[in-house]
Protein backbone atom coordinates (compact mmCIF):
# COMPACT_ATOMS: atom_id res chain seq x y z
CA UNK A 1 9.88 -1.31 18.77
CA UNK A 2 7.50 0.18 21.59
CA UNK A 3 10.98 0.63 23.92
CA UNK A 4 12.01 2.69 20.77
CA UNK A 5 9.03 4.87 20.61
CA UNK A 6 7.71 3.09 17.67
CA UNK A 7 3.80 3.54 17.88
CA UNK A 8 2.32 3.57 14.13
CA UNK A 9 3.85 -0.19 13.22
CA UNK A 10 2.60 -2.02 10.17
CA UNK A 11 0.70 -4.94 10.98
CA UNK A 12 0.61 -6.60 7.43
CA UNK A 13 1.52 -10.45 8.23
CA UNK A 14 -1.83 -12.94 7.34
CA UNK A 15 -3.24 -10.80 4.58
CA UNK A 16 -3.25 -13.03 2.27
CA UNK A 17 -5.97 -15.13 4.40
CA UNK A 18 -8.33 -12.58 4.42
CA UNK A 19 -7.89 -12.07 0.29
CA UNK A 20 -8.70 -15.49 0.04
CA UNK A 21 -11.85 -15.10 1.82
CA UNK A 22 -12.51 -12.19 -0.07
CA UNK A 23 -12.23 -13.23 -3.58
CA UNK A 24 -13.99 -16.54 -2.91
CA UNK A 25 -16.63 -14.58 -2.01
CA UNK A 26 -16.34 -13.20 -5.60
CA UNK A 27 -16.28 -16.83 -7.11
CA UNK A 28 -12.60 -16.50 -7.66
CA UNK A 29 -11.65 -20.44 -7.12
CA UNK A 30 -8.54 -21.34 -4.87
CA UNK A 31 -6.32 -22.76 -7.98
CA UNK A 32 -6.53 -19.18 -9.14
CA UNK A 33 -5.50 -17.27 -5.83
CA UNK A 34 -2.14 -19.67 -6.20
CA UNK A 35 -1.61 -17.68 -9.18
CA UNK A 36 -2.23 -14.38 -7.71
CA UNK A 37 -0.22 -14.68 -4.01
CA UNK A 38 3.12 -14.37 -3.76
CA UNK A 39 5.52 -17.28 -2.04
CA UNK A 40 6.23 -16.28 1.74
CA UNK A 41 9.78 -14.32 0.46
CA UNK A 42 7.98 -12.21 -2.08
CA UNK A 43 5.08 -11.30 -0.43
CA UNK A 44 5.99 -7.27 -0.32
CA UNK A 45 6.20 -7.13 -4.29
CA UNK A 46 3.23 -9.35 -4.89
CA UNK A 47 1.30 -7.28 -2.09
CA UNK A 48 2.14 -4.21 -4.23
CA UNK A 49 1.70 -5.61 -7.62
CA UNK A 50 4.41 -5.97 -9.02
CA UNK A 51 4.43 -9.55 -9.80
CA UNK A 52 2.54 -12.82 -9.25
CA UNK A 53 2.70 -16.24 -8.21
CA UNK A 54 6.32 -15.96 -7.93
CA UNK A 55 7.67 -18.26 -5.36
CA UNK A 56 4.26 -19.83 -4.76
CA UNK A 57 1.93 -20.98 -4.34
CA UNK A 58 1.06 -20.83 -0.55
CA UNK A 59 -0.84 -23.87 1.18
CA UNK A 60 -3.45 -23.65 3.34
CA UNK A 61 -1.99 -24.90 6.45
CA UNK A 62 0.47 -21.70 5.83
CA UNK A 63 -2.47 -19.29 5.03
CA UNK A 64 -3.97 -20.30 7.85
CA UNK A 65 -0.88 -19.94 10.33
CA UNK A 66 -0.07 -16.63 9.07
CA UNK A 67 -3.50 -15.33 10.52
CA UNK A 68 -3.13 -17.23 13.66
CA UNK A 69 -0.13 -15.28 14.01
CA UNK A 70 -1.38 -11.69 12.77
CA UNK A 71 -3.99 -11.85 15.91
CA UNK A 72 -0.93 -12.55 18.41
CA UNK A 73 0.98 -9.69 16.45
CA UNK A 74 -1.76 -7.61 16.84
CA UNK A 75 -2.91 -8.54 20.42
CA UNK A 76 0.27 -7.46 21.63
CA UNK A 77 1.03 -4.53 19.64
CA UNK A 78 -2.37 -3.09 21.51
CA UNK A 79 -0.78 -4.27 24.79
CA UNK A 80 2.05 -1.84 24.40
CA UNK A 81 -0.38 1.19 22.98
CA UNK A 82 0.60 0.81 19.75
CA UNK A 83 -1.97 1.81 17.01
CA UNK A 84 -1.78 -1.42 14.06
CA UNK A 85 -1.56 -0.15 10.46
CA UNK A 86 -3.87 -2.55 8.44
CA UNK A 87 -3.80 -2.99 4.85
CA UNK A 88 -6.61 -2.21 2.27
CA UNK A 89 -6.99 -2.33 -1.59
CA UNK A 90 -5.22 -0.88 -4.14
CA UNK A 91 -7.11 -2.43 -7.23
CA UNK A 92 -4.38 -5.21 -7.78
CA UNK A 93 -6.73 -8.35 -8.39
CA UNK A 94 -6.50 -12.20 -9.47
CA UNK A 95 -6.27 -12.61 -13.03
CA UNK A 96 -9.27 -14.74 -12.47
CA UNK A 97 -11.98 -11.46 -11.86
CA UNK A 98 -11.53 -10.51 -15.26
CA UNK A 99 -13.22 -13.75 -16.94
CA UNK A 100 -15.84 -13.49 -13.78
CA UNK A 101 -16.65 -9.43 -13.77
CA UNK A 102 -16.10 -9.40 -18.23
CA UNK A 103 -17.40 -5.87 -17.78
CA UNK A 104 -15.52 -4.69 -15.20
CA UNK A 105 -12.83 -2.23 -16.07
CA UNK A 106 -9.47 -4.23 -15.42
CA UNK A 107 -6.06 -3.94 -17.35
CA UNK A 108 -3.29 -5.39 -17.51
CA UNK A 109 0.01 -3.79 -16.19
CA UNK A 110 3.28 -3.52 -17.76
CA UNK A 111 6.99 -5.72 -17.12
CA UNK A 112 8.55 -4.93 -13.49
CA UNK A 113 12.21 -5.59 -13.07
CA UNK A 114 13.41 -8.90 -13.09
CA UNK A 115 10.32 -10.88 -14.15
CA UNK A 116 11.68 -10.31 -17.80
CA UNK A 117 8.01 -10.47 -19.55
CA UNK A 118 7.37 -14.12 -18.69
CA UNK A 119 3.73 -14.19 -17.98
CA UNK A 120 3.76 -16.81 -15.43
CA UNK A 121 5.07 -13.71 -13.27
CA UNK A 122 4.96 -10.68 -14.66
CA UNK A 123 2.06 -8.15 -15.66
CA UNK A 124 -0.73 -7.97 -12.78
CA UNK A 125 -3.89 -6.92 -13.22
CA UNK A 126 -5.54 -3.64 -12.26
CA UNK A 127 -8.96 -2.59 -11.53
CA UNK A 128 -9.95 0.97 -12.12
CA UNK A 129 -10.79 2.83 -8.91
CA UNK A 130 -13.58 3.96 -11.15
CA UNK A 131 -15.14 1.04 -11.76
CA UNK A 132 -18.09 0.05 -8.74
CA UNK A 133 -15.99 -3.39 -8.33
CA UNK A 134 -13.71 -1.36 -6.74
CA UNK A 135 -15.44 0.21 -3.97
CA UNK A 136 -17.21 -3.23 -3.10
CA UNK A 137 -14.32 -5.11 -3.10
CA UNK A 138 -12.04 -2.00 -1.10
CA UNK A 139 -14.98 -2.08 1.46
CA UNK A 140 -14.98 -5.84 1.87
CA UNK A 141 -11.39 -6.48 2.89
CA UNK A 142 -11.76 -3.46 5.34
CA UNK A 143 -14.87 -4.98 7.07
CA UNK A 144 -13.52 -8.56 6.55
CA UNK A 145 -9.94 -7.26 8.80
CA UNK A 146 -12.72 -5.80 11.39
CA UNK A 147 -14.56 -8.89 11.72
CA UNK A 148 -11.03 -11.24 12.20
CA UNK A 149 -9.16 -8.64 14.17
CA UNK A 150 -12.25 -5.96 15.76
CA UNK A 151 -12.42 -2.19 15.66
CA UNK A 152 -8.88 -1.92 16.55
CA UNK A 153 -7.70 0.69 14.09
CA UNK A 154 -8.20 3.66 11.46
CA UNK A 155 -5.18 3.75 9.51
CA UNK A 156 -4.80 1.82 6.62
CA UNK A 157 -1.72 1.66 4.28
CA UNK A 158 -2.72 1.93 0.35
CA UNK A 159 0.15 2.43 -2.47
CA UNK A 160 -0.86 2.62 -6.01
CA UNK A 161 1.07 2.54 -8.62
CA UNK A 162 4.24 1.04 -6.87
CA UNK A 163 6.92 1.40 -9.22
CA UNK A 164 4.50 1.12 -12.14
CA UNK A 165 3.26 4.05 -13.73
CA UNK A 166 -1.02 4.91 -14.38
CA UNK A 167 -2.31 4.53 -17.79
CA UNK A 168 -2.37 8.54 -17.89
CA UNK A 169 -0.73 11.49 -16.54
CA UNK A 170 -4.15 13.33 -16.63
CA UNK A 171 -4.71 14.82 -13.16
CA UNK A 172 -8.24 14.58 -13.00
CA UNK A 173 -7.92 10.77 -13.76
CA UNK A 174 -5.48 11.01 -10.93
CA UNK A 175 -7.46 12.81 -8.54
CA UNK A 176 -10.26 10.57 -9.19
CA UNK A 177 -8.00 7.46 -8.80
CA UNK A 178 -7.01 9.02 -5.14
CA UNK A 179 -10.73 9.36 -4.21
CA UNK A 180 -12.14 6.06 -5.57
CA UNK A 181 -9.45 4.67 -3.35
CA UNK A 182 -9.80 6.61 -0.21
CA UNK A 183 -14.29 5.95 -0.68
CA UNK A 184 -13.39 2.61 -0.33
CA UNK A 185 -11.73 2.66 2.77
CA UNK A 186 -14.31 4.81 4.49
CA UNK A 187 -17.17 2.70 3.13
CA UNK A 188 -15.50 0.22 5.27
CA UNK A 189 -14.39 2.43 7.97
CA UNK A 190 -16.03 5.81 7.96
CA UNK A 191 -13.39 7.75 9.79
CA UNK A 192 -10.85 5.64 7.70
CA UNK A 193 -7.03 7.70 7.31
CA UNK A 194 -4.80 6.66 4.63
CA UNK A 195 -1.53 6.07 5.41
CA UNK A 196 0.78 6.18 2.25
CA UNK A 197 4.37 5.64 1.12
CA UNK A 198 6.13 8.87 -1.20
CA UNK A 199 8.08 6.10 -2.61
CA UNK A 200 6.76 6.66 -6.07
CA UNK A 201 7.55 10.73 -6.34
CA UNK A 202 11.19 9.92 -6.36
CA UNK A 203 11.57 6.06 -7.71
CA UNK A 204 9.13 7.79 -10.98
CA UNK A 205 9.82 11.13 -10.49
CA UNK A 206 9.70 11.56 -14.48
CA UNK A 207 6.08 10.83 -14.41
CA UNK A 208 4.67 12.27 -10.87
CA UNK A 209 5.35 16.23 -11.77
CA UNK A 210 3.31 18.61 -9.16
CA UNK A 211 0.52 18.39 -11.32
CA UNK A 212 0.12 14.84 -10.84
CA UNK A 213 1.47 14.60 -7.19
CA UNK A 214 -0.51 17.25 -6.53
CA UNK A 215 -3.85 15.64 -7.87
CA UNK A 216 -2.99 12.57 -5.83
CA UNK A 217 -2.38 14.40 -2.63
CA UNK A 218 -5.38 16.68 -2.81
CA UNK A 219 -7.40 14.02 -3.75
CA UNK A 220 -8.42 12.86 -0.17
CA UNK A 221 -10.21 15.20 2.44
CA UNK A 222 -7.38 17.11 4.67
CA UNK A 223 -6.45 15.18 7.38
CA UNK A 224 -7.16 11.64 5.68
CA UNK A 225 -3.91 11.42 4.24
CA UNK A 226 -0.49 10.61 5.88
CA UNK A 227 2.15 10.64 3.67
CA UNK A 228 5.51 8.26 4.48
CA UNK A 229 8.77 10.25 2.69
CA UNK A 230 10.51 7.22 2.58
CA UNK A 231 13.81 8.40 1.50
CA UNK A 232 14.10 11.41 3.16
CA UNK A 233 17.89 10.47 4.89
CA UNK A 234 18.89 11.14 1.23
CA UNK A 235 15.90 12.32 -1.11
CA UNK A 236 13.71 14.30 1.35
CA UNK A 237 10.39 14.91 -1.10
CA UNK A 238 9.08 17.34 1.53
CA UNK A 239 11.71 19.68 0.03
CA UNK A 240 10.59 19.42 -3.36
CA UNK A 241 7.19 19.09 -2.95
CA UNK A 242 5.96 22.42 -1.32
CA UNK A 243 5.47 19.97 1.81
CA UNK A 244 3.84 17.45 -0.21
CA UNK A 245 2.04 20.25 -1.02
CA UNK A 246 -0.12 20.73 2.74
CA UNK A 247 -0.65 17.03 3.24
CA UNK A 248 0.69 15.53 6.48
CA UNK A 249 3.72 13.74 6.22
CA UNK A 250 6.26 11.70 8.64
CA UNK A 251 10.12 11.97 7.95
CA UNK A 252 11.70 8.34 7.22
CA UNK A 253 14.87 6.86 6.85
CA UNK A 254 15.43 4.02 4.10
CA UNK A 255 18.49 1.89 5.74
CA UNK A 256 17.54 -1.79 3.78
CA UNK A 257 16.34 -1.89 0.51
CA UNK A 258 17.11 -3.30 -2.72
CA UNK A 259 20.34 -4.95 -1.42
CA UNK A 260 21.28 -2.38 0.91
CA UNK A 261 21.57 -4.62 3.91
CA UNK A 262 24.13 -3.06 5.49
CA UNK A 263 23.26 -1.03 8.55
CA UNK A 264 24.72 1.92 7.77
CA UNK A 265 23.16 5.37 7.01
CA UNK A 266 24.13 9.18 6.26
CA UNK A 267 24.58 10.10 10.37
CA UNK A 268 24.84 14.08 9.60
CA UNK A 269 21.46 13.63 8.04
CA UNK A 270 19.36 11.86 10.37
CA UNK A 271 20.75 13.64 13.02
CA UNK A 272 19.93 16.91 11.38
CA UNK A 273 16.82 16.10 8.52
CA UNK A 274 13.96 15.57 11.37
CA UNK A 275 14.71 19.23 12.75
CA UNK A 276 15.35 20.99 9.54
CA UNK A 277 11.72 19.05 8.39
CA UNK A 278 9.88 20.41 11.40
CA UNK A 279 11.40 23.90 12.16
CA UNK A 280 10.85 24.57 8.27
CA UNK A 281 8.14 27.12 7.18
CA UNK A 282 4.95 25.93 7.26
CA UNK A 283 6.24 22.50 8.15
CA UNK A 284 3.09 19.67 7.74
CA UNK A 285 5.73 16.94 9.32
């Protein structure tokens, strides 16, 4: 990856370690967090709430290698001047939080995909950015990565909503969504920069209209939001969007997704997209 240019990687392996410590700090008991994690091959969709306990649960020794291994991932990506891209919260919590925090604003999501309803699986559970839970809890698993790993980064990746819609299309609820989440990572880390996928303009397009995308974008202080346009080889957003309407973006190319393995891509596009995306008028790429 460094040979390749590659400097922004995602350093997301051994998470689920520092959630545990986390939400036991919260009281939420270890039987519970088996519900909540994802097995090792689902990690991505439970990570972005789409589903839970699917493929689990995850044992201890596991946890507990996975970190091991985030510090050597991590250790070397500095090595080679890389900057890590750390996780942080979105609001997806244990069902568990609910019965401990009863009046604490949490709801329960709708069916994703292939879970069909069963809710062994399906249906996570959301805390509102507005609630105060949300900000303590955002704050702890930012200070809680700083105290395994050190002061080693300020981008953090965040995506809400992924592939599940927000109660409301109101763009003041939106806006304030954005914020809540973006306070949280600077209570943590004050000069905090959140780095987000555009996967959700196009895979809910129907739903994020510039009002909404708009409200999300906006809702963050200029230069604290990077925005990833995912799908830009075929769906560039940044065309659409104004520019994602001023916010900062970085042009992407979706190869393997979905059970698109192959490696195969639209050539004439990547050649050309990057350029086109930068040499546009008032280009934010």
């Amino acid at each position: 990856m460094a040979l390749q240019g590659v400097n922004l990687p995602l350093a997301f392996t051994g998470q689920e370690a520092i959630w545990q410590k986390v939400f036991m700090d919260l009281y939420v008991i270890k039987e519970d967090l088996n519900n909540f994690f994802g097995g090792p091959a689902f990690l991505a969709w439970a990570r972005m709430g789409n589903l839970h306990g699917w493929g689990g649960p995850l044992t201890q020794t596991w946890l507990n290698k996975q970190l091991a291994l985030q510090k050597r991932i991590i250790s070397r990506m500095l090595d080679l001047g890389m900057t890590p891209v750390l996780p942080s919260f979105s609001g997806n919590v244990p069902a568990a939080l609910k019965k401990i925090f009863p009046a604490a604003n949490i709801t329960r999501l709708g069916d994703w995909n292939t879970v069909d309803g069963d809710p062994r699986w399906c249906c996570t559970y959301l805390l509102d950015p507005s609630d105060p839970l949300f900000a303590r809890i955002g704050e702890a698993f930012i200070k809680q990565q700083i105290k395994e790993y050190g002061d080693i980064t300020d981008i953090y990746n965040c995506d809400t909503f992924n592939e599940n819609s927000p109660p409301t299309d109101d763009p003041d609820y939106i806006s304030s969504l954005g914020a809540a989440v973006y306070k949280a990572m600077a209570k943590g880390d004050k000069n905090a920069v959140w780095l987000m996928q555009g996967w959700l303009f196009y895979s809910n397009s129907q739903f994020w209209k510039p009002p909404q995308t708009k409200a999300l974008l906006h809702s963050v202080p200029y230069g604290k939001m990077i925005v990833l346009d995912l799908f830009a080889d075929v769906k560039p957003i940044w065309k659409t969007s104004s520019q994602f309407y001023g916010t900062p973006y970085v042009w992407c190319m979706l190869h393997n997704f979905g059970g698109n393995i192959e490696m195969y891509g639209t050539l004439d596009s990547v050649a050309s997209g990057p350029v086109e995306a930068r040499t546009s008028k008032k280009s934010t790429m």
